[in-house]
Protein backbone atom coordinates (compact mmCIF):
# COMPACT_ATOMS: atom_id res chain seq x y z
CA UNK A 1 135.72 60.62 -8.16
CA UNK A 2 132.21 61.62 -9.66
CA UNK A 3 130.35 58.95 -12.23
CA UNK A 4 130.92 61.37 -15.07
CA UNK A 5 128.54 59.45 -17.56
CA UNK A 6 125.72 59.51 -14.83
CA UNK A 7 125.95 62.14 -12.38
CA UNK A 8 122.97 62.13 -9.99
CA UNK A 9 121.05 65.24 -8.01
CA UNK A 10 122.66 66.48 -4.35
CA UNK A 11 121.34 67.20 -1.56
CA UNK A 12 123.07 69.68 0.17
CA UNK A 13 123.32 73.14 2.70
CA UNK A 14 122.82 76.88 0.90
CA UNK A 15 122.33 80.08 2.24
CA UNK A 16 119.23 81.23 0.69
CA UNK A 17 117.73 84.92 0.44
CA UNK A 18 113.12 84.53 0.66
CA UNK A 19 112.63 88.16 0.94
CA UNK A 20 114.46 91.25 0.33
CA UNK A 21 116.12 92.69 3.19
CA UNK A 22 115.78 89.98 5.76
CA UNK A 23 118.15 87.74 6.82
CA UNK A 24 119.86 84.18 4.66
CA UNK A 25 118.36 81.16 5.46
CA UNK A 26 121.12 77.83 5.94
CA UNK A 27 118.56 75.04 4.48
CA UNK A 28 119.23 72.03 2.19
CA UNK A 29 118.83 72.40 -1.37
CA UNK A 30 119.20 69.79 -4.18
CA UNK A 31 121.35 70.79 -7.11
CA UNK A 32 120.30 69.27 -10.35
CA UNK A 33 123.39 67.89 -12.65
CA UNK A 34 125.28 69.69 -14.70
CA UNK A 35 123.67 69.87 -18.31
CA UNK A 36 125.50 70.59 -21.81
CA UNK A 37 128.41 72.98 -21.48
CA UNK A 38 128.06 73.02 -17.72
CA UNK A 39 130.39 72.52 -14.84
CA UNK A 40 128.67 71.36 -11.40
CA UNK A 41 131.39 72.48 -8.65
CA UNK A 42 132.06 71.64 -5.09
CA UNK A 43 132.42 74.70 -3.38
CA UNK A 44 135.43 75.01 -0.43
CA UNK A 45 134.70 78.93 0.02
CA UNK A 46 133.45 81.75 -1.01
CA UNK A 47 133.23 85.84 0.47
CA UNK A 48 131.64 88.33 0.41
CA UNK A 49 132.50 92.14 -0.20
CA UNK A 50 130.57 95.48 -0.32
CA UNK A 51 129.08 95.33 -3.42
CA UNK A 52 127.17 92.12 -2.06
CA UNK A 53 125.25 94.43 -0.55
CA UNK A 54 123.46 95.68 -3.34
CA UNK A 55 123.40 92.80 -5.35
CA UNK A 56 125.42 89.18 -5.06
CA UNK A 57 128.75 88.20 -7.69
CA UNK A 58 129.96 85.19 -7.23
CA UNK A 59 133.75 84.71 -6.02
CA UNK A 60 134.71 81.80 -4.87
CA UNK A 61 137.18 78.55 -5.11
CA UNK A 62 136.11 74.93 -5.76
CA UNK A 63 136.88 71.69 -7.15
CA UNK A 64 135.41 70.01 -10.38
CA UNK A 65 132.24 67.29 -9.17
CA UNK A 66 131.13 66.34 -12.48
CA UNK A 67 130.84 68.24 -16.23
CA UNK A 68 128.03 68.26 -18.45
CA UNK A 69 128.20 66.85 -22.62
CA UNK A 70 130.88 68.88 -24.29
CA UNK A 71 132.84 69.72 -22.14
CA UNK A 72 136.40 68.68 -22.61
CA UNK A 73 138.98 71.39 -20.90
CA UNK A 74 137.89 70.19 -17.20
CA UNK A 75 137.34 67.02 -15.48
CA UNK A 76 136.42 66.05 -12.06
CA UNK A 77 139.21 66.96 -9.72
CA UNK A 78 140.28 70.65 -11.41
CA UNK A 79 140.13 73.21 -9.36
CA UNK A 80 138.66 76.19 -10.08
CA UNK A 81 137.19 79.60 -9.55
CA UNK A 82 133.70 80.27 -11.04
CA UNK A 83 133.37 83.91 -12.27
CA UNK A 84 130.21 85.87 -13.43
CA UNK A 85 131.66 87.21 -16.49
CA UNK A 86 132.19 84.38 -18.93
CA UNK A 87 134.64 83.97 -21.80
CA UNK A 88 134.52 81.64 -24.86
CA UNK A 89 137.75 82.77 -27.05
CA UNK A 90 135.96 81.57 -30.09
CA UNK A 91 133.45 85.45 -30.77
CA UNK A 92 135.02 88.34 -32.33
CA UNK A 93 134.71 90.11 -28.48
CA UNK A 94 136.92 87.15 -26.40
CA UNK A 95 139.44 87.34 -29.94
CA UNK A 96 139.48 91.16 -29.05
CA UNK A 97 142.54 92.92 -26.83
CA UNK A 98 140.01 95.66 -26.62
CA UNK A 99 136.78 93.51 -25.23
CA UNK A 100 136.42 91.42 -22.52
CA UNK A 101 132.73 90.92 -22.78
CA UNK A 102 131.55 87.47 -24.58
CA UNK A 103 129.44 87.89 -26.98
CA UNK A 104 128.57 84.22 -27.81
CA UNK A 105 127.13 83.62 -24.02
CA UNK A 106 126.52 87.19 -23.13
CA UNK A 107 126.88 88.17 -19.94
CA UNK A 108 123.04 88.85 -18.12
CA UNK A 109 122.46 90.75 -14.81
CA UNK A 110 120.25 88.42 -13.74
CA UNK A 111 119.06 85.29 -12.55
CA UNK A 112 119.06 81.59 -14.93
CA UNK A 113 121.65 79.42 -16.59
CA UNK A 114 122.70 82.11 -19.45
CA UNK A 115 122.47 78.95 -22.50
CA UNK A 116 118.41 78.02 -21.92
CA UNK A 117 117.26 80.76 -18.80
CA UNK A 118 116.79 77.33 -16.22
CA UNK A 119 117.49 76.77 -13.29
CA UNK A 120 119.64 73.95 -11.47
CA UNK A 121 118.36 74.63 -7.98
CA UNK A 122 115.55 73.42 -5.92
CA UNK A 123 114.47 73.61 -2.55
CA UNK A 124 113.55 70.53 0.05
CA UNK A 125 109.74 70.78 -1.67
CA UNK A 126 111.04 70.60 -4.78
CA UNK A 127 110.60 74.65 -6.03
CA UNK A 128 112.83 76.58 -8.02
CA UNK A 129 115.46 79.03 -6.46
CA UNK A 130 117.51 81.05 -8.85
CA UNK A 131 120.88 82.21 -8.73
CA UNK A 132 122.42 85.93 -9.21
CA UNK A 133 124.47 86.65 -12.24
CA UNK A 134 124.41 82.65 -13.10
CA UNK A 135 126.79 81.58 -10.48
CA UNK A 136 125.91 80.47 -6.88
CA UNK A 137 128.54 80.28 -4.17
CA UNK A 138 126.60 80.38 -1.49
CA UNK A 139 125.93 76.61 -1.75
CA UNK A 140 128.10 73.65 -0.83
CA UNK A 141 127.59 72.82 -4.73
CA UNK A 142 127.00 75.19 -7.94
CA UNK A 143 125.95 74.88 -11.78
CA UNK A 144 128.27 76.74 -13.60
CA UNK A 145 128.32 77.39 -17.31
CA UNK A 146 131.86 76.36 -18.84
CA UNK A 147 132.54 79.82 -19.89
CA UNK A 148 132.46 80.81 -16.64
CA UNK A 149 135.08 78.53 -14.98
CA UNK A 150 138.73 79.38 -14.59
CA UNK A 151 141.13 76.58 -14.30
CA UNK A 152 143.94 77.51 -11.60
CA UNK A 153 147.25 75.94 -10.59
CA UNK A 154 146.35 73.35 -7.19
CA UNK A 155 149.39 75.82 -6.02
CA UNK A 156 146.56 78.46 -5.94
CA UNK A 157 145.25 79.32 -2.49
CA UNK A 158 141.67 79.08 -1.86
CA UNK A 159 141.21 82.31 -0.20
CA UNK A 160 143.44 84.09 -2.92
CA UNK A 161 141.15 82.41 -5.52
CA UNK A 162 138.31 84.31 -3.97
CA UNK A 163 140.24 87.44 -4.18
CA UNK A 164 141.13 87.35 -7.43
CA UNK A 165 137.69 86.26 -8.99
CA UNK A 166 135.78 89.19 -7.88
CA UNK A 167 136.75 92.70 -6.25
CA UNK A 168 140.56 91.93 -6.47
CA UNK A 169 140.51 90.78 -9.75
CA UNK A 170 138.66 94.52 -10.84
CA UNK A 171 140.86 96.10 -8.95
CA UNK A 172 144.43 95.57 -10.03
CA UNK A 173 142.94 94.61 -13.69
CA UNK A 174 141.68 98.27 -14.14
CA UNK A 175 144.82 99.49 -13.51
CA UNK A 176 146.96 96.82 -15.02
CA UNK A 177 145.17 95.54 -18.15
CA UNK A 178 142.50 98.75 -18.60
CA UNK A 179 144.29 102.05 -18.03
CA UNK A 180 147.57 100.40 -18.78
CA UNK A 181 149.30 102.57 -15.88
CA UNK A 182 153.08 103.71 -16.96
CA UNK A 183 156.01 103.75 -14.63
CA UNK A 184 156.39 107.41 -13.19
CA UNK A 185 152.74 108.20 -13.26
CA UNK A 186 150.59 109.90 -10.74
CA UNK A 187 147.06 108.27 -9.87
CA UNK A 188 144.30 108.68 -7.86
CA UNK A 189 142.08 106.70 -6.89
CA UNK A 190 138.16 107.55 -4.76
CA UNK A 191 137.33 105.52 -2.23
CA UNK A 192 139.72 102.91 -0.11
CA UNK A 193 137.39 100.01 -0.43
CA UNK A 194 138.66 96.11 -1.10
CA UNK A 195 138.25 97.33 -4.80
CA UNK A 196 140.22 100.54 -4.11
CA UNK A 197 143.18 99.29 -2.61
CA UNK A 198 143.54 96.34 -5.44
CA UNK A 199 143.76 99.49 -7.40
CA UNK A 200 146.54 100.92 -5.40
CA UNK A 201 147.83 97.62 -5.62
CA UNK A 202 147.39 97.00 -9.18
CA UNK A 203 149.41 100.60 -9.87
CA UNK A 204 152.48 100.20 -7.46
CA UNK A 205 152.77 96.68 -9.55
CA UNK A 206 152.70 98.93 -12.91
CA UNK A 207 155.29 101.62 -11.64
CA UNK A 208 153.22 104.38 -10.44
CA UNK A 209 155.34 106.69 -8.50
CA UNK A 210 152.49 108.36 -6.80
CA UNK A 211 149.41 106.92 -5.26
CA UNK A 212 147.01 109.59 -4.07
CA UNK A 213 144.30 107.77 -2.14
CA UNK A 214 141.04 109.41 -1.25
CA UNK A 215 138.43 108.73 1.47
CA UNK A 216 136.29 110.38 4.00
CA UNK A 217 137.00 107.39 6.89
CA UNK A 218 141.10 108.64 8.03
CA UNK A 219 141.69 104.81 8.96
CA UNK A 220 142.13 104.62 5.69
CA UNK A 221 144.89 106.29 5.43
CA UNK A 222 147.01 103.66 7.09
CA UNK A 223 145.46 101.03 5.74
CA UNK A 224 146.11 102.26 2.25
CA UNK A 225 149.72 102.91 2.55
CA UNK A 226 149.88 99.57 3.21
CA UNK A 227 148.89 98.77 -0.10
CA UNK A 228 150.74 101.16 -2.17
CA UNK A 229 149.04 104.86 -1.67
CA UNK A 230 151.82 107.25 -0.84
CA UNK A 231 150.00 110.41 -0.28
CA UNK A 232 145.94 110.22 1.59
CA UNK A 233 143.47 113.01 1.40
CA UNK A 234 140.72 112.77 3.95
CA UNK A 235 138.00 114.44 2.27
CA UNK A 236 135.72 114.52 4.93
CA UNK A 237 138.11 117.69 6.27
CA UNK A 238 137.39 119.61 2.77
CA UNK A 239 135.17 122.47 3.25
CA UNK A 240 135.04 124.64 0.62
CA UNK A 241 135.67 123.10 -3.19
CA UNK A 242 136.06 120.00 -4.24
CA UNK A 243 138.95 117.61 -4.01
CA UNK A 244 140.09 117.92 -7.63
CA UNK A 245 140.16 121.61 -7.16
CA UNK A 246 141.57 121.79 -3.26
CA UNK A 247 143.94 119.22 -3.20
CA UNK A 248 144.83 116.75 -5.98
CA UNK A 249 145.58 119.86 -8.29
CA UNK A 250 148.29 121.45 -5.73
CA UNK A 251 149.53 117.62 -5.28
CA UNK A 252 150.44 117.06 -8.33
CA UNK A 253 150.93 120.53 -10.26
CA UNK A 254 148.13 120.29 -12.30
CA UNK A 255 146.15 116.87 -12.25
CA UNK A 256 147.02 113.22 -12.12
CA UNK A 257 147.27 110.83 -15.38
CA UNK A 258 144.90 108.52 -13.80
CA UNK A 259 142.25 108.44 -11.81
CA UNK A 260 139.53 105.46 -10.44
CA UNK A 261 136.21 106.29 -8.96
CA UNK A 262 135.32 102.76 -6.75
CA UNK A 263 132.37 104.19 -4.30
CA UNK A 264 129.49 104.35 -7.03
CA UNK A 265 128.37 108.16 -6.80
CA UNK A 266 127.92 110.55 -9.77
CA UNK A 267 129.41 113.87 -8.06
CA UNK A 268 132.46 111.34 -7.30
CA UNK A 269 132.59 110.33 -10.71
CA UNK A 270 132.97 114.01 -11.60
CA UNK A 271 135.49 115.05 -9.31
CA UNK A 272 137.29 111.92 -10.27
CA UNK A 273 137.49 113.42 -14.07
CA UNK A 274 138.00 116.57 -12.92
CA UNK A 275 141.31 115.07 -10.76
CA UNK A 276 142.84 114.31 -14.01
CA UNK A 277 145.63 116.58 -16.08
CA UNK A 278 143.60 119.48 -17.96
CA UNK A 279 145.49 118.95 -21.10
CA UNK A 280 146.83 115.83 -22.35
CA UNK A 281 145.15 111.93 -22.33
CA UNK A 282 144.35 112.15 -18.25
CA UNK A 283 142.31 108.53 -18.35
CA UNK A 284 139.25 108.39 -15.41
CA UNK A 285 137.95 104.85 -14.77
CA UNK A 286 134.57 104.09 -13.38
CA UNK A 287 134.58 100.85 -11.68
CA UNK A 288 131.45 101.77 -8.88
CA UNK A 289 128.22 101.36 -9.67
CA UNK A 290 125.86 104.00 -9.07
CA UNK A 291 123.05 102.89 -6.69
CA UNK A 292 120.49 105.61 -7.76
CA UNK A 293 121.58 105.34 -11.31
CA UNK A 294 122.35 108.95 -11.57
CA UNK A 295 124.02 110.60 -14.34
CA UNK A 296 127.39 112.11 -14.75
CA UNK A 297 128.03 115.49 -15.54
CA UNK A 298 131.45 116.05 -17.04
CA UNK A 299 132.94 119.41 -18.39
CA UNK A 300 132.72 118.96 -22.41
CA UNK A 301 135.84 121.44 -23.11
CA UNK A 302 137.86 119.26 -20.81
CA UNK A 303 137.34 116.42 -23.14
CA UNK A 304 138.72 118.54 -26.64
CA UNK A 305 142.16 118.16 -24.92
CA UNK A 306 142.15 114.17 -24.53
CA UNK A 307 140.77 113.53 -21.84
CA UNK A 308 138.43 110.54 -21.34
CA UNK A 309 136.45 108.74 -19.18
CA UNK A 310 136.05 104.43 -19.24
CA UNK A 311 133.45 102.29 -18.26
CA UNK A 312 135.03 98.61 -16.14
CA UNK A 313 133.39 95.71 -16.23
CA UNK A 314 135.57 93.19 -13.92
CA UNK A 315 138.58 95.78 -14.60
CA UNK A 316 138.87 94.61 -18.00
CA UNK A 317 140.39 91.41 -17.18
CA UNK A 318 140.25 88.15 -19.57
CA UNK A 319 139.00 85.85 -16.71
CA UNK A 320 140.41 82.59 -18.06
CA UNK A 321 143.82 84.28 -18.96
CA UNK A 322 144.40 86.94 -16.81
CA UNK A 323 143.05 85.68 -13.15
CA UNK A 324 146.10 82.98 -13.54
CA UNK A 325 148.69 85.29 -14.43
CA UNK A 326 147.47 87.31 -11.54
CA UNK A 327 147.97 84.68 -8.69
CA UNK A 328 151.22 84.05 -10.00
CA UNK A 329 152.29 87.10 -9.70
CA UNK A 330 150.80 87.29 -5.85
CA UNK A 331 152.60 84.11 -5.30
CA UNK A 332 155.69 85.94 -6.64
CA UNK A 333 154.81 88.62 -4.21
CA UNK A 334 154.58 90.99 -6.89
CA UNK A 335 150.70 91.82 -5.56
CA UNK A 336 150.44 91.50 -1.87
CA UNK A 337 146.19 91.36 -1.51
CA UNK A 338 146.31 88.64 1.68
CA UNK A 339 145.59 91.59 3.88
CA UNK A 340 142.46 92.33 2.32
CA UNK A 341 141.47 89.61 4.40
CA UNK A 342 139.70 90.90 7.20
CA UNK A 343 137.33 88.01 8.75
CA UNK A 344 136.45 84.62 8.22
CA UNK A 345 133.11 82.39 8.86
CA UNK A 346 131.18 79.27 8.25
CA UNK A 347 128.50 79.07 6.05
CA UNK A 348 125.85 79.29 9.01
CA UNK A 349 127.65 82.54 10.21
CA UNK A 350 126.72 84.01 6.49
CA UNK A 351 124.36 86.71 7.81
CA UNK A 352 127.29 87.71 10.50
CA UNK A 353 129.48 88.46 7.62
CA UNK A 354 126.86 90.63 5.93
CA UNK A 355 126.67 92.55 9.31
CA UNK A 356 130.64 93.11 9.56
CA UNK A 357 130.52 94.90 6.06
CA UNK A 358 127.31 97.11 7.03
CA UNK A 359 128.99 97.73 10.19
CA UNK A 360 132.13 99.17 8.13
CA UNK A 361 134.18 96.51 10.06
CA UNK A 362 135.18 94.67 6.89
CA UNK A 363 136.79 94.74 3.86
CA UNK A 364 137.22 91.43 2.63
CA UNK A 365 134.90 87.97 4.40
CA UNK A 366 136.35 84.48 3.57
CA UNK A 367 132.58 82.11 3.82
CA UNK A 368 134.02 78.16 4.71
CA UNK A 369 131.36 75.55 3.70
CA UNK A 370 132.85 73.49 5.96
């Protein structure tokens, strides 16, 4: 067990990014100790899914190496699942049923511990290399702000710990705890992605009796039914129109009550509102992230009837209450997300993993550190 009145700097292996667009370096780093509020974590794995692409989020399952002053809810042994989107339950935002964004350590895109804007990495010669979203799991060890650390049953699986503290998490939270999906609905949801099918997943768990999936690849279509979707348009066969107005309208006699964009693209975003019933409280959630950062354009008239659209920021889940709920309820086989699964590597395979998901080969990459 880790001195905690004394813990010392490590030496150990990270994958580390030294210019944009080339390939991780496997070199040894030295992670500083954990400082005040802090959590300094012994990483088993990690993965990796498409949005890692464009930018990294950590997901990944470890075990408690030392804590920082005032901490007091872990010790060294817990395990854990580091998340990028913190929560406190002391500010008015964690208190809210509505909010799942802290306000007291506020969630930053960016780089640095989120308390002082440090960092706790350095390389062999001693300079500074900053994390992404103020979690690193592509180390053997990680810094993690307290907020940010999710105690989890041992029972817990480390690979399902991975799924649940990222793109599987999102997923089945934006149906589940965000659009609050009813029994006997209809939904639809863009794009078959890891993110996509926790969706599906997420709204066979609340009762949706049908699951209209939507992608241009037709492997998805099996693939998806496997997860939940009963009914698959392959919009790459869609000439004329768009899929709200060719297909999802005649599927459903008149719109769907719910519908989830997960590629990232504005015209998506549109047809995704568009999807939705033309008079009542049709709910659209956005849960890709637009590249290009282009803007929507949604019918105003549409909107007089109820309709609305919602932003999702880790599918409006609580992270330290909900992602423990949520693996119970996978190990009560009420989510099935194992499949999501696709590959699995060591650390010094990293870069093959980032080729399987440019490839299109994968949805989900397990990273071992050892």
């Amino acid at each position: 067990m880790a001195d905690q009145q004394s813990p010392k700097p490590i030496r150990c292996k990270a994958a580390v990014c030294r210019a944009a667009g080339e390939p991780l370096t496997i070199e040894e780093i030295v992670v500083d100790p954990p400082g005040a509020y802090e959590i300094r974590i012994k990483i088993i794995c990690t993965s990796l899914c498409h949005t890692d692409i464009t930018f990294w989020r950590a997901k990944a399952y470890g075990v408690v190496e030392s804590v920082g002053e005032h901490v007091e809810e872990f010790a060294a042994g817990d395990a854990v699942a580091p998340t990028y989107l913190g929560q406190c339950d002391r500010c008015s935002s964690c208190a809210s049923e509505h909010n799942n964004v802290c306000t007291a350590v506020p969630f930053v895109p960016g780089p640095r511990m989120r308390r002082d804007g440090t960092t706790r990495f350095r390389d062999a010669n001693g300079a500074p290399l900053h994390d992404c979203f103020a979690v690193s799991s592509f180390s053997e060890y990680t810094v993690v702000d307290m907020n940010q650390v999710v105690k989890l049953d041992p029972a817990v699986t480390p690979k399902l710990a991975c799924l649940l503290s990222c793109g599987a998490g999102t997923g089945v939270g934006a149906a589940w705890r965000l659009a609050k999906v009813e029994p006997g609905s209809s939904v639809a949801i863009f794009g078959l992605g890891s993110v996509g099918l926790a969706v599906a997943q997420g709204a066979k768990m609340c009762g949706a009796s049908k699951i209209i999936g939507v992608d241009l690849n037709p492997e998805k279509e099996e693939v998806g039914r496997r997860f939940g979707v009963t009914d698959f348009v392959n919009a790459s066969l869609i000439e004329k129109g768009s899929v709200s107005e060719v297909v999802i309208a005649k599927m459903t006699g008149g719109g769907v009550d719910y519908s989830f964009e997960c590629i990232g693209v504005s015209s998506v975003m549109t047809d995704a509102f568009r999807s939705t019933k033309a008079v009542g409280n049709g709910k659209t959630i956005i849960l890709g992230l637009e590249k290009d950062a282009q803007p929507i354009c949604l019918p105003s008239f549409e909107l007089l009837y109820g309709k609305c659209v919602m932003g999702s920021l880790f599918g409006g889940i609580k992270p330290k209450i909900d992602i423990p709920i949520l693996a119970q309820k996978c190990m009560n086989k009420e989510l099935e997300l194992d499949e999501l699964i696709t590959h699995e590597v060591g650390l010094k395979d990293i870069n093959k993993a980032f080729d399987l998901l440019l490839e299109g080969k994968s949805l989900r990459c397990i990273i071992w550190m050892d």
